[in-house]
PDB file of N, CA and C in Angstrom:
ATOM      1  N   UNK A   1      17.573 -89.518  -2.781  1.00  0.00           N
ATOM      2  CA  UNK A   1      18.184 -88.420  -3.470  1.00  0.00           C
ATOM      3  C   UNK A   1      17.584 -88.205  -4.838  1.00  0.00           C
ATOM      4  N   UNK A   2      18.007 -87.083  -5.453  1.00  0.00           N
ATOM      5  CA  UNK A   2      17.972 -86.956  -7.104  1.00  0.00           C
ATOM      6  C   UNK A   2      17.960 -87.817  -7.978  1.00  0.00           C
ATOM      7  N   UNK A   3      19.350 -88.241  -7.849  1.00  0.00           N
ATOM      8  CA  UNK A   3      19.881 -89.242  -8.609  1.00  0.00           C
ATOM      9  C   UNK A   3      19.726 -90.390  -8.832  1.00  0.00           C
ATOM     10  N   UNK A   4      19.192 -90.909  -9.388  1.00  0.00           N
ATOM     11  CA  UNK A   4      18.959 -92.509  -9.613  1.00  0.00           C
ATOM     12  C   UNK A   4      20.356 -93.351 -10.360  1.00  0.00           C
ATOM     13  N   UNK A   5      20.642 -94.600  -9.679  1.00  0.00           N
ATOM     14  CA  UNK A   5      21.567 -94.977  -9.988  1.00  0.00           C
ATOM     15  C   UNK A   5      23.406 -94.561 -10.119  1.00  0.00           C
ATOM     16  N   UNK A   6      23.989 -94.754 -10.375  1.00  0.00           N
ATOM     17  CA  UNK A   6      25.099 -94.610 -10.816  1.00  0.00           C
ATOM     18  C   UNK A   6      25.597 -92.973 -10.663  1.00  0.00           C
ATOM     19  N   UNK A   7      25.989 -91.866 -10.407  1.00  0.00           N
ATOM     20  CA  UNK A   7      25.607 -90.672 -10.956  1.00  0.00           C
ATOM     21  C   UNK A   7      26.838 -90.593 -11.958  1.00  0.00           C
ATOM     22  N   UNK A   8      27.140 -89.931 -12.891  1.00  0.00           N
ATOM     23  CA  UNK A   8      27.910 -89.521 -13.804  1.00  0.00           C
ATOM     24  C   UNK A   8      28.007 -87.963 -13.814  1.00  0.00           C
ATOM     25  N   UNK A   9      29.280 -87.740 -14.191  1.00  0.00           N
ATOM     26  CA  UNK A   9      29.961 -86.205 -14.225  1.00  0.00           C
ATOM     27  C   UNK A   9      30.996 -86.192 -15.708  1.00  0.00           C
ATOM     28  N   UNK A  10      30.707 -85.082 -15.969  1.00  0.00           N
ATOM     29  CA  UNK A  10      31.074 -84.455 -17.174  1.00  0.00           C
ATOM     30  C   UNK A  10      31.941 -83.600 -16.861  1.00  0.00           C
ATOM     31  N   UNK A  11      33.323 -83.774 -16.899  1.00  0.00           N
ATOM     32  CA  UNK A  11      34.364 -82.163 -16.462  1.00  0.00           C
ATOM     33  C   UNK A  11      34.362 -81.433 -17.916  1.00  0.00           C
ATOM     34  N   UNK A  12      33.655 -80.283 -18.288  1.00  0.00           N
ATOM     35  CA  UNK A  12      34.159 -79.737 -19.349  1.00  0.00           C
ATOM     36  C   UNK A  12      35.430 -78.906 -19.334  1.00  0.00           C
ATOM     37  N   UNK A  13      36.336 -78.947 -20.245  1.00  0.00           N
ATOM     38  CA  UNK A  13      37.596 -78.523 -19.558  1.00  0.00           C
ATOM     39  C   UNK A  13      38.292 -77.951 -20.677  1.00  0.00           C
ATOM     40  N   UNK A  14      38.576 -76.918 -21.296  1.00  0.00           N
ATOM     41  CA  UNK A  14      39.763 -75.709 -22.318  1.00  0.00           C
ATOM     42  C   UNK A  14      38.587 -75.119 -23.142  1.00  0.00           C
ATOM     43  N   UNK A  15      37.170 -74.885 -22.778  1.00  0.00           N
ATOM     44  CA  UNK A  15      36.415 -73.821 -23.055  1.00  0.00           C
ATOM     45  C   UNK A  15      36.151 -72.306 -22.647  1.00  0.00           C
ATOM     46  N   UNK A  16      35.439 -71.523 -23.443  1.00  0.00           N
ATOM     47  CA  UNK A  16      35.566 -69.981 -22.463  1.00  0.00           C
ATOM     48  C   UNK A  16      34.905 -70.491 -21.384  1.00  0.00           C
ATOM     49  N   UNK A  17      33.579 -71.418 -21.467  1.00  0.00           N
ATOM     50  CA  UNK A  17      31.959 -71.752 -20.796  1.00  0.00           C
ATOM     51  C   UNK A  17      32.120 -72.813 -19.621  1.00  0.00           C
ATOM     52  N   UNK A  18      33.120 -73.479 -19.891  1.00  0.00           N
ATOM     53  CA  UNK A  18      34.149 -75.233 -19.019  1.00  0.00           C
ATOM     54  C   UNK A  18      35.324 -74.089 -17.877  1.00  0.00           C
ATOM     55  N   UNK A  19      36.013 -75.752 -17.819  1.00  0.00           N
ATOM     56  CA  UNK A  19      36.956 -74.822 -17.007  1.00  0.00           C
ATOM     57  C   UNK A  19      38.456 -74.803 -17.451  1.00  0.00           C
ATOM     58  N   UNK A  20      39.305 -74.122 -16.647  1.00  0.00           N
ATOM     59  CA  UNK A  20      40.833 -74.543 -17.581  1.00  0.00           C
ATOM     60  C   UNK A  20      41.465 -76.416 -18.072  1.00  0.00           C
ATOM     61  N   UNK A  21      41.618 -75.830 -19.087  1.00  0.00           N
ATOM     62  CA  UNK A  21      42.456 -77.180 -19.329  1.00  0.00           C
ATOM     63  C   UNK A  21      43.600 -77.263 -18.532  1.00  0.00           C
ATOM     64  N   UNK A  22      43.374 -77.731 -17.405  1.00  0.00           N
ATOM     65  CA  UNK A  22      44.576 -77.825 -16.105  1.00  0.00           C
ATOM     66  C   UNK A  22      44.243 -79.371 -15.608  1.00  0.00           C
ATOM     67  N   UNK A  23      45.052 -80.571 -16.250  1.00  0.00           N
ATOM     68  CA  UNK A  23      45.406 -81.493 -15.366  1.00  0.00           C
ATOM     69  C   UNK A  23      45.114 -81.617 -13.845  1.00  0.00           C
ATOM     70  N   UNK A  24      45.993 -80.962 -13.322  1.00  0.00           N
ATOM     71  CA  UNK A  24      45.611 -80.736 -11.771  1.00  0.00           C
ATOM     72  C   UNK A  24      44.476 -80.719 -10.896  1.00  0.00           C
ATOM     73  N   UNK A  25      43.548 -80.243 -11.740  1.00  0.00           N
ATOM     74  CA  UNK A  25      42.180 -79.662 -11.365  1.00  0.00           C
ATOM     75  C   UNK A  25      41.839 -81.450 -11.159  1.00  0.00           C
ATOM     76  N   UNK A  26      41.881 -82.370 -12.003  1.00  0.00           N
ATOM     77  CA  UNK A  26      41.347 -83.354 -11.940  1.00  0.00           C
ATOM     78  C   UNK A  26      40.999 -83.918 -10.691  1.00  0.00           C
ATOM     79  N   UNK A  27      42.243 -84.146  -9.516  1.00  0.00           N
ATOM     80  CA  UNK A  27      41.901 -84.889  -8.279  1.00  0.00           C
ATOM     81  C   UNK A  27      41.091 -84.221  -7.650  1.00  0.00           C
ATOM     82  N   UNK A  28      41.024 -82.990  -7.678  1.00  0.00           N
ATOM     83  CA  UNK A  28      40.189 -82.362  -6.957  1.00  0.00           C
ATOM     84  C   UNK A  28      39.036 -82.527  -7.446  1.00  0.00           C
ATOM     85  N   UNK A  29      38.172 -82.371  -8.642  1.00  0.00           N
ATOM     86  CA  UNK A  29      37.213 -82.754  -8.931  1.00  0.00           C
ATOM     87  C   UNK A  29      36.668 -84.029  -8.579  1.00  0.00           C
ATOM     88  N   UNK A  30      37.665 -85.047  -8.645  1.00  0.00           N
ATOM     89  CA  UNK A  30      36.976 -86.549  -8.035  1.00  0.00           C
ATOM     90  C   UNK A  30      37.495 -86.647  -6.803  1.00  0.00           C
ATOM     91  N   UNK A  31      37.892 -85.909  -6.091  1.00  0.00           N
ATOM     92  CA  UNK A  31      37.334 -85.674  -4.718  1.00  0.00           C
ATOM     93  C   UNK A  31      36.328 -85.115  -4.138  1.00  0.00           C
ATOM     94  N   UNK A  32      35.840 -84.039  -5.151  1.00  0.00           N
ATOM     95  CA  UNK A  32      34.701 -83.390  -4.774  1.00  0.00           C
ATOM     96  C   UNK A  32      33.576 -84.245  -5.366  1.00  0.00           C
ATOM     97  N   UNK A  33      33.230 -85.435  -5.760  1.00  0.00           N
ATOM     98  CA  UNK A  33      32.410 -85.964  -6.895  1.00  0.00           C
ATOM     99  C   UNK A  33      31.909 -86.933  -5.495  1.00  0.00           C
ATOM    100  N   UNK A  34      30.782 -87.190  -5.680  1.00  0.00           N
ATOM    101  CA  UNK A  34      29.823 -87.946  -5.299  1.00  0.00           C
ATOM    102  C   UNK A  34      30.531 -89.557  -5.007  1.00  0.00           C
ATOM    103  N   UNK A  35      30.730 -90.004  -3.785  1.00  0.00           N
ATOM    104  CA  UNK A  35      31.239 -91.722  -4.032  1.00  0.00           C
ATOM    105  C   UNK A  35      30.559 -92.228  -4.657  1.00  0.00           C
ATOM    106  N   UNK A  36      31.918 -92.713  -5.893  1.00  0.00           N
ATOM    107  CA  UNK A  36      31.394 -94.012  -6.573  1.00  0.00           C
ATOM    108  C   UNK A  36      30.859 -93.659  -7.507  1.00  0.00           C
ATOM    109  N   UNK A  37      31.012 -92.112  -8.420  1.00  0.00           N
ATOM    110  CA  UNK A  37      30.475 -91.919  -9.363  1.00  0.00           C
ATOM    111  C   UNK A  37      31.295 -92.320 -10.268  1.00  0.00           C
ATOM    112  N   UNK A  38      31.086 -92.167 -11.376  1.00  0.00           N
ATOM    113  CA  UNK A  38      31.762 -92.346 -13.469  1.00  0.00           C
ATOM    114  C   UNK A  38      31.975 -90.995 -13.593  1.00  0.00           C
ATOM    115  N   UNK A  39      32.866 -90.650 -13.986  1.00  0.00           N
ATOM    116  CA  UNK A  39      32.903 -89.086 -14.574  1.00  0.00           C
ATOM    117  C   UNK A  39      34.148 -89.233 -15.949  1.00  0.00           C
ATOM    118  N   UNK A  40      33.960 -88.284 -16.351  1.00  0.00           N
ATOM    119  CA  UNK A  40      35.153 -88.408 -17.843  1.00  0.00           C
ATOM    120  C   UNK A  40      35.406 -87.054 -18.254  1.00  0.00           C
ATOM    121  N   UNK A  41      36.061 -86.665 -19.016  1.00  0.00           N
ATOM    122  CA  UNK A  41      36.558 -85.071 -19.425  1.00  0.00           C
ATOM    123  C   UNK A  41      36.132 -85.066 -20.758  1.00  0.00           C
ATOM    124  N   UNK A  42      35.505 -83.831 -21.136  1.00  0.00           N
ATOM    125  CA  UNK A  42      35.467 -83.767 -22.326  1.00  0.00           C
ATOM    126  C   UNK A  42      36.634 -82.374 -22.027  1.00  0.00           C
ATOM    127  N   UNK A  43      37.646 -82.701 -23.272  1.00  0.00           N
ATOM    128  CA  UNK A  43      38.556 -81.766 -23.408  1.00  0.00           C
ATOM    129  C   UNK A  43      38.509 -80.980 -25.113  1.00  0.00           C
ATOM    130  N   UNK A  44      38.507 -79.755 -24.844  1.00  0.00           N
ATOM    131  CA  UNK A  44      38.444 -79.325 -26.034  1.00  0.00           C
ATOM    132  C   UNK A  44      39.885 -78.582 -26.428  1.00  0.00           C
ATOM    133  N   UNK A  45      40.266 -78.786 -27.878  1.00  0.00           N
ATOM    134  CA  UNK A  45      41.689 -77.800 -28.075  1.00  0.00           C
ATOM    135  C   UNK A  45      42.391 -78.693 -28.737  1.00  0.00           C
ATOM    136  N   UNK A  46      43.966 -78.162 -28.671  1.00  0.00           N
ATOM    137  CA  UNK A  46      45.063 -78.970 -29.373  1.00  0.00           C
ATOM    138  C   UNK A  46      45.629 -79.936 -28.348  1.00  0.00           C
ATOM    139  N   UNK A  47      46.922 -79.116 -28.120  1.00  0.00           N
ATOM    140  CA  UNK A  47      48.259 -80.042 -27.336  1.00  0.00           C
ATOM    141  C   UNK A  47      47.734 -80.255 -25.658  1.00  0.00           C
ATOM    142  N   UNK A  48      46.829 -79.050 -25.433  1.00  0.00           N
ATOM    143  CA  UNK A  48      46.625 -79.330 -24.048  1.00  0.00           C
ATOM    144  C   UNK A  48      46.044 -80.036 -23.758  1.00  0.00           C
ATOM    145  N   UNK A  49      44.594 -80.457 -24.551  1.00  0.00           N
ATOM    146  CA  UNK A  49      43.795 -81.669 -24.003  1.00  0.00           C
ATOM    147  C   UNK A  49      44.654 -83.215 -23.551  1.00  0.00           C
ATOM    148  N   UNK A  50      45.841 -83.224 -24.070  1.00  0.00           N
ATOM    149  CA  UNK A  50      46.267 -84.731 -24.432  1.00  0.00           C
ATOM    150  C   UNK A  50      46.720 -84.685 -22.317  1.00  0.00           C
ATOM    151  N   UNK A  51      47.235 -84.057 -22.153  1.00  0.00           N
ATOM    152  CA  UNK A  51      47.764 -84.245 -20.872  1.00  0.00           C
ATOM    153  C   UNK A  51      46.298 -84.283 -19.784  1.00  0.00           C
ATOM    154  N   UNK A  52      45.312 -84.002 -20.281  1.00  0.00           N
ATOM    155  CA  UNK A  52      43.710 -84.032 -19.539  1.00  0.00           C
ATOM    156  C   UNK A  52      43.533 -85.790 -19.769  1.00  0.00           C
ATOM    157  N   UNK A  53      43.778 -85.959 -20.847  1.00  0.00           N
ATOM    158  CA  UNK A  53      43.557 -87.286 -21.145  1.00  0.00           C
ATOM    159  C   UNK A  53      43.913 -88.605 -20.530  1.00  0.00           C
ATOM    160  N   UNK A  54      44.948 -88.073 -20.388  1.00  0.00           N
ATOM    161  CA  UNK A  54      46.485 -88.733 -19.708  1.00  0.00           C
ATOM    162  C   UNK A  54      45.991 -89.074 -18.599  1.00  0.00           C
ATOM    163  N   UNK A  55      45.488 -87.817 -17.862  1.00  0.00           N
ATOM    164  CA  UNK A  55      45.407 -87.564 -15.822  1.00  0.00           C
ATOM    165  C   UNK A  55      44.098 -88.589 -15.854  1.00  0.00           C
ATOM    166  N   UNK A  56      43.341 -88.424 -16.593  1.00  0.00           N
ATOM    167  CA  UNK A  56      42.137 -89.264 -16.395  1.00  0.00           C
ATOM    168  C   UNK A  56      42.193 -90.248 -16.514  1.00  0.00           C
ATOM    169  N   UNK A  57      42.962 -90.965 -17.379  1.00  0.00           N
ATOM    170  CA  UNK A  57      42.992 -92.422 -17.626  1.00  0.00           C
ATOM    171  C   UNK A  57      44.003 -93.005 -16.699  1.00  0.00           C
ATOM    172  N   UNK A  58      44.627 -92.002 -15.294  1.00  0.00           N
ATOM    173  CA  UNK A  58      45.646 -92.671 -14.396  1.00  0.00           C
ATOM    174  C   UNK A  58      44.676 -92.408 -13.599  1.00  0.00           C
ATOM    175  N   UNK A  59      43.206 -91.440 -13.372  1.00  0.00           N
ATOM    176  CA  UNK A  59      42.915 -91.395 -12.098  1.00  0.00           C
ATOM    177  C   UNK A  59      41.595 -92.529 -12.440  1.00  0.00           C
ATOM    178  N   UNK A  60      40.994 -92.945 -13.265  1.00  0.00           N
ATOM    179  CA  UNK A  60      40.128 -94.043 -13.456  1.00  0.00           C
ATOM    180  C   UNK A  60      39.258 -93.440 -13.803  1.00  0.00           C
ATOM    181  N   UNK A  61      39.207 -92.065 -14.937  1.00  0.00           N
ATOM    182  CA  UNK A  61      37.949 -91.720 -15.433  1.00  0.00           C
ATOM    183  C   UNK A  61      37.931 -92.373 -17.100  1.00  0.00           C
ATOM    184  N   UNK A  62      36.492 -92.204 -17.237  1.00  0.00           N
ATOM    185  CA  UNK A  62      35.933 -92.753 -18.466  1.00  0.00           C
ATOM    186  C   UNK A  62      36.911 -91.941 -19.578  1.00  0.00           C
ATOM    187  N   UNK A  63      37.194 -92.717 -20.484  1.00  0.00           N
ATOM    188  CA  UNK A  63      37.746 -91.595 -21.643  1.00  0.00           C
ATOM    189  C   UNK A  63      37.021 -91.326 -23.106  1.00  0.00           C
ATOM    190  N   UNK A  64      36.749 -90.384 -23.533  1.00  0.00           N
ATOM    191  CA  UNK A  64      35.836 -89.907 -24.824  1.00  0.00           C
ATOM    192  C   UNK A  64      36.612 -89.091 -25.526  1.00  0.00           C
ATOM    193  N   UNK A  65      36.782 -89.418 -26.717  1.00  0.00           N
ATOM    194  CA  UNK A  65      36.898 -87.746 -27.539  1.00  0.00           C
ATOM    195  C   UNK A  65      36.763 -88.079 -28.943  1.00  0.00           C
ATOM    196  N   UNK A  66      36.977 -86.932 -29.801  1.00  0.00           N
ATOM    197  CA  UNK A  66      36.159 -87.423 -31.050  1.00  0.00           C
ATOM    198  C   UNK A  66      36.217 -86.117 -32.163  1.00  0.00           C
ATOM    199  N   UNK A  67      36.696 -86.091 -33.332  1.00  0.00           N
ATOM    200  CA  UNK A  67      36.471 -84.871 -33.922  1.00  0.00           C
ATOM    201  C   UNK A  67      35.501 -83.861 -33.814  1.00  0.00           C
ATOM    202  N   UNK A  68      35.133 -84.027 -32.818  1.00  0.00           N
ATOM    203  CA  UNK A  68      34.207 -82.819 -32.390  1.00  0.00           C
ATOM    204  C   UNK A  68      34.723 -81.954 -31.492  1.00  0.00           C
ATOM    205  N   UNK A  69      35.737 -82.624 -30.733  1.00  0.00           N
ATOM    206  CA  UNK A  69      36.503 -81.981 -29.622  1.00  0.00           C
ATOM    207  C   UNK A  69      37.854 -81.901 -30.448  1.00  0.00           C
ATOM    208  N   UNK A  70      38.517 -82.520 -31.013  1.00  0.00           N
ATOM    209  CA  UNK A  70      40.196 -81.814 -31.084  1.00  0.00           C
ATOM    210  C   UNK A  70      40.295 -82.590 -32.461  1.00  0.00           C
ATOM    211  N   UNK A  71      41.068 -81.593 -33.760  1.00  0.00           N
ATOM    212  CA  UNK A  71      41.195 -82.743 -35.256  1.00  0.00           C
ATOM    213  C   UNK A  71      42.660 -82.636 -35.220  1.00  0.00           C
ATOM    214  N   UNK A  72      43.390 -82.723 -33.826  1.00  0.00           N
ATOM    215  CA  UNK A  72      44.828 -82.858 -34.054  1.00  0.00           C
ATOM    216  C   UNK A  72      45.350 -83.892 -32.877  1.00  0.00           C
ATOM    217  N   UNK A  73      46.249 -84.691 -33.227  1.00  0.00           N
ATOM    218  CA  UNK A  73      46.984 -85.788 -32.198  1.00  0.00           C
ATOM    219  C   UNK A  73      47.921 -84.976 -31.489  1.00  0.00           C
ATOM    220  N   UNK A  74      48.613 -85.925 -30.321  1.00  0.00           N
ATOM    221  CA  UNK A  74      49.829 -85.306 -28.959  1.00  0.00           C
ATOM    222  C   UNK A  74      50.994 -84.958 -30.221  1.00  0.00           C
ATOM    223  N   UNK A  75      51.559 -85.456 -31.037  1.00  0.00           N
ATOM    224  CA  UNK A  75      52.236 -84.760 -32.255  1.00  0.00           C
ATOM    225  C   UNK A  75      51.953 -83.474 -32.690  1.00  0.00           C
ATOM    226  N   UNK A  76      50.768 -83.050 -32.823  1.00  0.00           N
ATOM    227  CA  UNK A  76      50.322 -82.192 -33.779  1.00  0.00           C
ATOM    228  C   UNK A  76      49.911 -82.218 -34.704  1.00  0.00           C
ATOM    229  N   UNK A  77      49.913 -83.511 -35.386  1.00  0.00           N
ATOM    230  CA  UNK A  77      49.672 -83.906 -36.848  1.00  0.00           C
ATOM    231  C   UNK A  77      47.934 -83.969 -36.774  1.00  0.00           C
ATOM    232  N   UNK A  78      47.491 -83.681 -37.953  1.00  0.00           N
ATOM    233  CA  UNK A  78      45.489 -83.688 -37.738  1.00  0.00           C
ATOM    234  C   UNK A  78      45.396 -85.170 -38.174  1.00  0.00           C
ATOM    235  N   UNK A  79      44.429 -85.450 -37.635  1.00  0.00           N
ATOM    236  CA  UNK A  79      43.916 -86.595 -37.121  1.00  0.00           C
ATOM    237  C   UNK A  79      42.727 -86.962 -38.820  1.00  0.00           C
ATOM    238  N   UNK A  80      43.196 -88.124 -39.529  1.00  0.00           N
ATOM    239  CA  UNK A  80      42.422 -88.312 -40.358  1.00  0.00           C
ATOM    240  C   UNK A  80      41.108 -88.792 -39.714  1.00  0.00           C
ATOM    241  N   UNK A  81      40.584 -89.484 -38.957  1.00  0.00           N
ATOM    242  CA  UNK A  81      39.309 -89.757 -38.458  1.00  0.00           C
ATOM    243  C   UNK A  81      39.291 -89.853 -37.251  1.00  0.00           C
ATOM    244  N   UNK A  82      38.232 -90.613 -36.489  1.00  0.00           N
ATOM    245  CA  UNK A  82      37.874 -90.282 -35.137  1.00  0.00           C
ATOM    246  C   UNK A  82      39.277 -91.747 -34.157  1.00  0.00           C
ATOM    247  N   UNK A  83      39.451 -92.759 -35.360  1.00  0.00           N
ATOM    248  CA  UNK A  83      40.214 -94.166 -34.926  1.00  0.00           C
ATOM    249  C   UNK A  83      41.510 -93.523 -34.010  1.00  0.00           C
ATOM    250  N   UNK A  84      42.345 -93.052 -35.117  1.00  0.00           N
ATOM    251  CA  UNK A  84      43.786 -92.408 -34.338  1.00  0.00           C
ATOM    252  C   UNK A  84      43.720 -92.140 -32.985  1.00  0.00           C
ATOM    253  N   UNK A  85      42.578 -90.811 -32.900  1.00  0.00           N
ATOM    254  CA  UNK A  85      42.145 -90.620 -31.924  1.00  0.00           C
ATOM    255  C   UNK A  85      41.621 -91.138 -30.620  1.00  0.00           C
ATOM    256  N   UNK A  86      40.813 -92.399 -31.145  1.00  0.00           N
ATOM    257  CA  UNK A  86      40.477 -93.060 -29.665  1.00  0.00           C
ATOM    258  C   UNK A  86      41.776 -93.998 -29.395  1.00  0.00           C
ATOM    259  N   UNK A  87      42.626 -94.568 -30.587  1.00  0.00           N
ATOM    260  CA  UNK A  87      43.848 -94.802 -30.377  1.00  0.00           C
ATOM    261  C   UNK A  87      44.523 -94.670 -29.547  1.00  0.00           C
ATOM    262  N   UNK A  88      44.829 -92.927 -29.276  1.00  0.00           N
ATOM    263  CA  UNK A  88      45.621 -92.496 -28.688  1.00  0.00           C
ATOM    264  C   UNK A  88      45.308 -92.989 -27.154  1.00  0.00           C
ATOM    265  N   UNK A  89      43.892 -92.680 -27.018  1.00  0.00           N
ATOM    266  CA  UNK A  89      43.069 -92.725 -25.906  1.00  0.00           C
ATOM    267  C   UNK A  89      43.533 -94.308 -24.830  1.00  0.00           C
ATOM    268  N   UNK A  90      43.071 -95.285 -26.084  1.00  0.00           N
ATOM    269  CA  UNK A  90      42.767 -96.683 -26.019  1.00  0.00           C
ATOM    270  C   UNK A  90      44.873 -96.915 -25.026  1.00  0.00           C
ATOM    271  N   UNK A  91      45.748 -96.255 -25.939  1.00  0.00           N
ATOM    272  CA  UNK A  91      47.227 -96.374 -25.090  1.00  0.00           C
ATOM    273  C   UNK A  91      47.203 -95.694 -24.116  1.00  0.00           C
ATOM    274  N   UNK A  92      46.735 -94.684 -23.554  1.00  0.00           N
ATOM    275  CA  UNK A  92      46.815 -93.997 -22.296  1.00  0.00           C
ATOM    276  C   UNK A  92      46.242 -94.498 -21.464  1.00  0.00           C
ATOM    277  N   UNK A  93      45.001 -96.014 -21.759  1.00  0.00           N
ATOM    278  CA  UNK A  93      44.342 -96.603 -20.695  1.00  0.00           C
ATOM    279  C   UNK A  93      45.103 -97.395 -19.998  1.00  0.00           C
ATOM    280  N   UNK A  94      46.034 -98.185 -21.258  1.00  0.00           N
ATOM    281  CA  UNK A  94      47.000 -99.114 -21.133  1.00  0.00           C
ATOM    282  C   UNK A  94      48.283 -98.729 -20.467  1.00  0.00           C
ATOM    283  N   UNK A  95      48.498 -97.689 -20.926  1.00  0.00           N
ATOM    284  CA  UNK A  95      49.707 -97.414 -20.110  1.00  0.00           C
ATOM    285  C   UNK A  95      49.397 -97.096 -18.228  1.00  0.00           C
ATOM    286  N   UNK A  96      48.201 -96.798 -18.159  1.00  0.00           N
ATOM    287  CA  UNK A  96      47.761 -96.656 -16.832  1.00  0.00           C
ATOM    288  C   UNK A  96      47.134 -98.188 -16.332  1.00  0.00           C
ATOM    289  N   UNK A  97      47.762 -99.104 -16.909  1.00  0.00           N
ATOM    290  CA  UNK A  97      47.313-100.059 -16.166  1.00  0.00           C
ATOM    291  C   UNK A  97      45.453-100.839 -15.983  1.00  0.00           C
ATOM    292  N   UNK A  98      45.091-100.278 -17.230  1.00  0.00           N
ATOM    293  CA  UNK A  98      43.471-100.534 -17.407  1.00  0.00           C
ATOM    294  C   UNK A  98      43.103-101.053 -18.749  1.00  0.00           C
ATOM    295  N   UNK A  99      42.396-101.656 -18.672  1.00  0.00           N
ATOM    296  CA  UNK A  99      41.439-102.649 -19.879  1.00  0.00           C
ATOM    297  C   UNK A  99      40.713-101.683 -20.299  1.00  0.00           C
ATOM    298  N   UNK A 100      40.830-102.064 -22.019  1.00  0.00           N
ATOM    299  CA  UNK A 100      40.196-101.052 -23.160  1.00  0.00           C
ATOM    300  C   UNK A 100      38.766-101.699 -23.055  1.00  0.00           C
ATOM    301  N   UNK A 101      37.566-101.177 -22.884  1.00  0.00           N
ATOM    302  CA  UNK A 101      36.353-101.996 -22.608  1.00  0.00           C
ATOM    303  C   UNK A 101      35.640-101.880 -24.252  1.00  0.00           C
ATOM    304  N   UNK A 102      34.979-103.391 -24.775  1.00  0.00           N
ATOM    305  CA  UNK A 102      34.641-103.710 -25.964  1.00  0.00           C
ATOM    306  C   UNK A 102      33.364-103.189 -26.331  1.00  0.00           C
ATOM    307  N   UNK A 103      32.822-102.822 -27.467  1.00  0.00           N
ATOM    308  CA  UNK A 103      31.640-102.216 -27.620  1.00  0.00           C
ATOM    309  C   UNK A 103      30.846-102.267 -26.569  1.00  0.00           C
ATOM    310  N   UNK A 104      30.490-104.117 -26.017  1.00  0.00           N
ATOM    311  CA  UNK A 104      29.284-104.141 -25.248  1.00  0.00           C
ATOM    312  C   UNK A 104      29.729-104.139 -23.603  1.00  0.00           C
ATOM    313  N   UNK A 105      30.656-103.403 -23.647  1.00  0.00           N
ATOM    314  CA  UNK A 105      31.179-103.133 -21.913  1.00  0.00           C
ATOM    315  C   UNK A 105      30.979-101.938 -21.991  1.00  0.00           C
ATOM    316  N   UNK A 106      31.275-101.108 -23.100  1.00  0.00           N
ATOM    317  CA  UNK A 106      30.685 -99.471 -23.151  1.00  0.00           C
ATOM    318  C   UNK A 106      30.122 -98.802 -23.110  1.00  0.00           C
ATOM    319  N   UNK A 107      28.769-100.116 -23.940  1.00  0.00           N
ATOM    320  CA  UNK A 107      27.655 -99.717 -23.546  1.00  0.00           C
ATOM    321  C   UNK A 107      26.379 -99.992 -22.642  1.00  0.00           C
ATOM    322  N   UNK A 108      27.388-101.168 -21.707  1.00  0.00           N
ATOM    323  CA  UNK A 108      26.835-101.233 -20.382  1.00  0.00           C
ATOM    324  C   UNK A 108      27.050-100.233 -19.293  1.00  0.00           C
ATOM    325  N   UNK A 109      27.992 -99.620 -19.420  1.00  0.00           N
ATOM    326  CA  UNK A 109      28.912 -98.381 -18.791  1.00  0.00           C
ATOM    327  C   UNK A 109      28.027 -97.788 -19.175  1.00  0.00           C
ATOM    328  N   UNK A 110      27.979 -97.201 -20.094  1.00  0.00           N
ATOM    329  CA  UNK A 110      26.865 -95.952 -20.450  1.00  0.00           C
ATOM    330  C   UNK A 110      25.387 -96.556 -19.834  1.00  0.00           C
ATOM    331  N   UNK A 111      25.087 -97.596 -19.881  1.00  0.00           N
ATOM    332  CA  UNK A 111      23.501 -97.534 -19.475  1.00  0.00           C
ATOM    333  C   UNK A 111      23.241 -97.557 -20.779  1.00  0.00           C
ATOM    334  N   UNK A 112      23.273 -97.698 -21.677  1.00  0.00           N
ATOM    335  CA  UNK A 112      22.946 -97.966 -23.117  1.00  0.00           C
ATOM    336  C   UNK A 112      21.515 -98.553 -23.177  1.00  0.00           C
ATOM    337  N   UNK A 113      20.472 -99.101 -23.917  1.00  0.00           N
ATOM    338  CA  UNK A 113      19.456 -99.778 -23.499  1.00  0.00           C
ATOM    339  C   UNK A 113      19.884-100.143 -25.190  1.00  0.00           C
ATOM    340  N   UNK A 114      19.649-101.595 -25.391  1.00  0.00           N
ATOM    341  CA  UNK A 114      19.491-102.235 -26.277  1.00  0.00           C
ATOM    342  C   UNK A 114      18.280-102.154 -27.275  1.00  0.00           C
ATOM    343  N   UNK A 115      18.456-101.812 -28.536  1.00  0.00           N
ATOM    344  CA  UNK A 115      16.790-101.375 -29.298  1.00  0.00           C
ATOM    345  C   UNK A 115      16.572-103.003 -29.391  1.00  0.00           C
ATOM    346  N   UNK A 116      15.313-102.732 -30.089  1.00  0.00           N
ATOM    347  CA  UNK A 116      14.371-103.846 -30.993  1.00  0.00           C
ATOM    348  C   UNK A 116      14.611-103.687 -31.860  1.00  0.00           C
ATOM    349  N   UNK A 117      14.877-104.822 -32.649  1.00  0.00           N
ATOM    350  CA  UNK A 117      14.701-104.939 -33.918  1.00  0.00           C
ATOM    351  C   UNK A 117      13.331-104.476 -34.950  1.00  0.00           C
TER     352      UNK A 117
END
């Protein structure tokens, strides 16, 4: 095939260019996804992304987000840096029953390649 290794999927999701920020959409997407791929949401917006967040971290997708995508928490309150934020993230893994993975599990996940010094 194409793909070498692992394949990975990107749901973009509450853009004009992505698709709706609709929860729901999720199973269907990792049903339609390649066995055995990684996929994760990038969610863009306020209150709606948090429930994208949510579905993913119960259906076993990767979780990301970051002041680039949303500068407000499931409160509403804006988010002084990117921490709160993966915070939020880091409890929605937990509450779904999954291990927060440590720098160097993340970036074995990613395929990361280690520099030289």
């Amino acid at each position: 095939g194409m793909v070498r290794g692992r394949p990975r999927y990107n749901f973009v999701m509450g853009v004009e260019s992505g698709m709706p920020a609709d929860p729901d959409l999720l199973p269907i997407l990792r049903k339609l996804a390649l066995k055995d791929a990684r996929w994760q949401v990038t969610a863009i917006g306020r209150a709606e992304i948090w429930r994208l967040h949510r579905r993913a971290a119960e259906l076993g997708g990767d979780l990301r987000t970051g002041l680039e995508d949303t500068f407000y928490l499931p409160d509403g309150s804006k988010a002084s840096s990117n921490g709160p934020l993966v915070e939020m993230l880091a409890n929605y893994a937990r509450d779904a029953g999954r291990a927060v993975a440590s720098p160097a599990e993340a970036r074995e996940m990613l395929v990361l390649v280690k520099q030289a010094a």
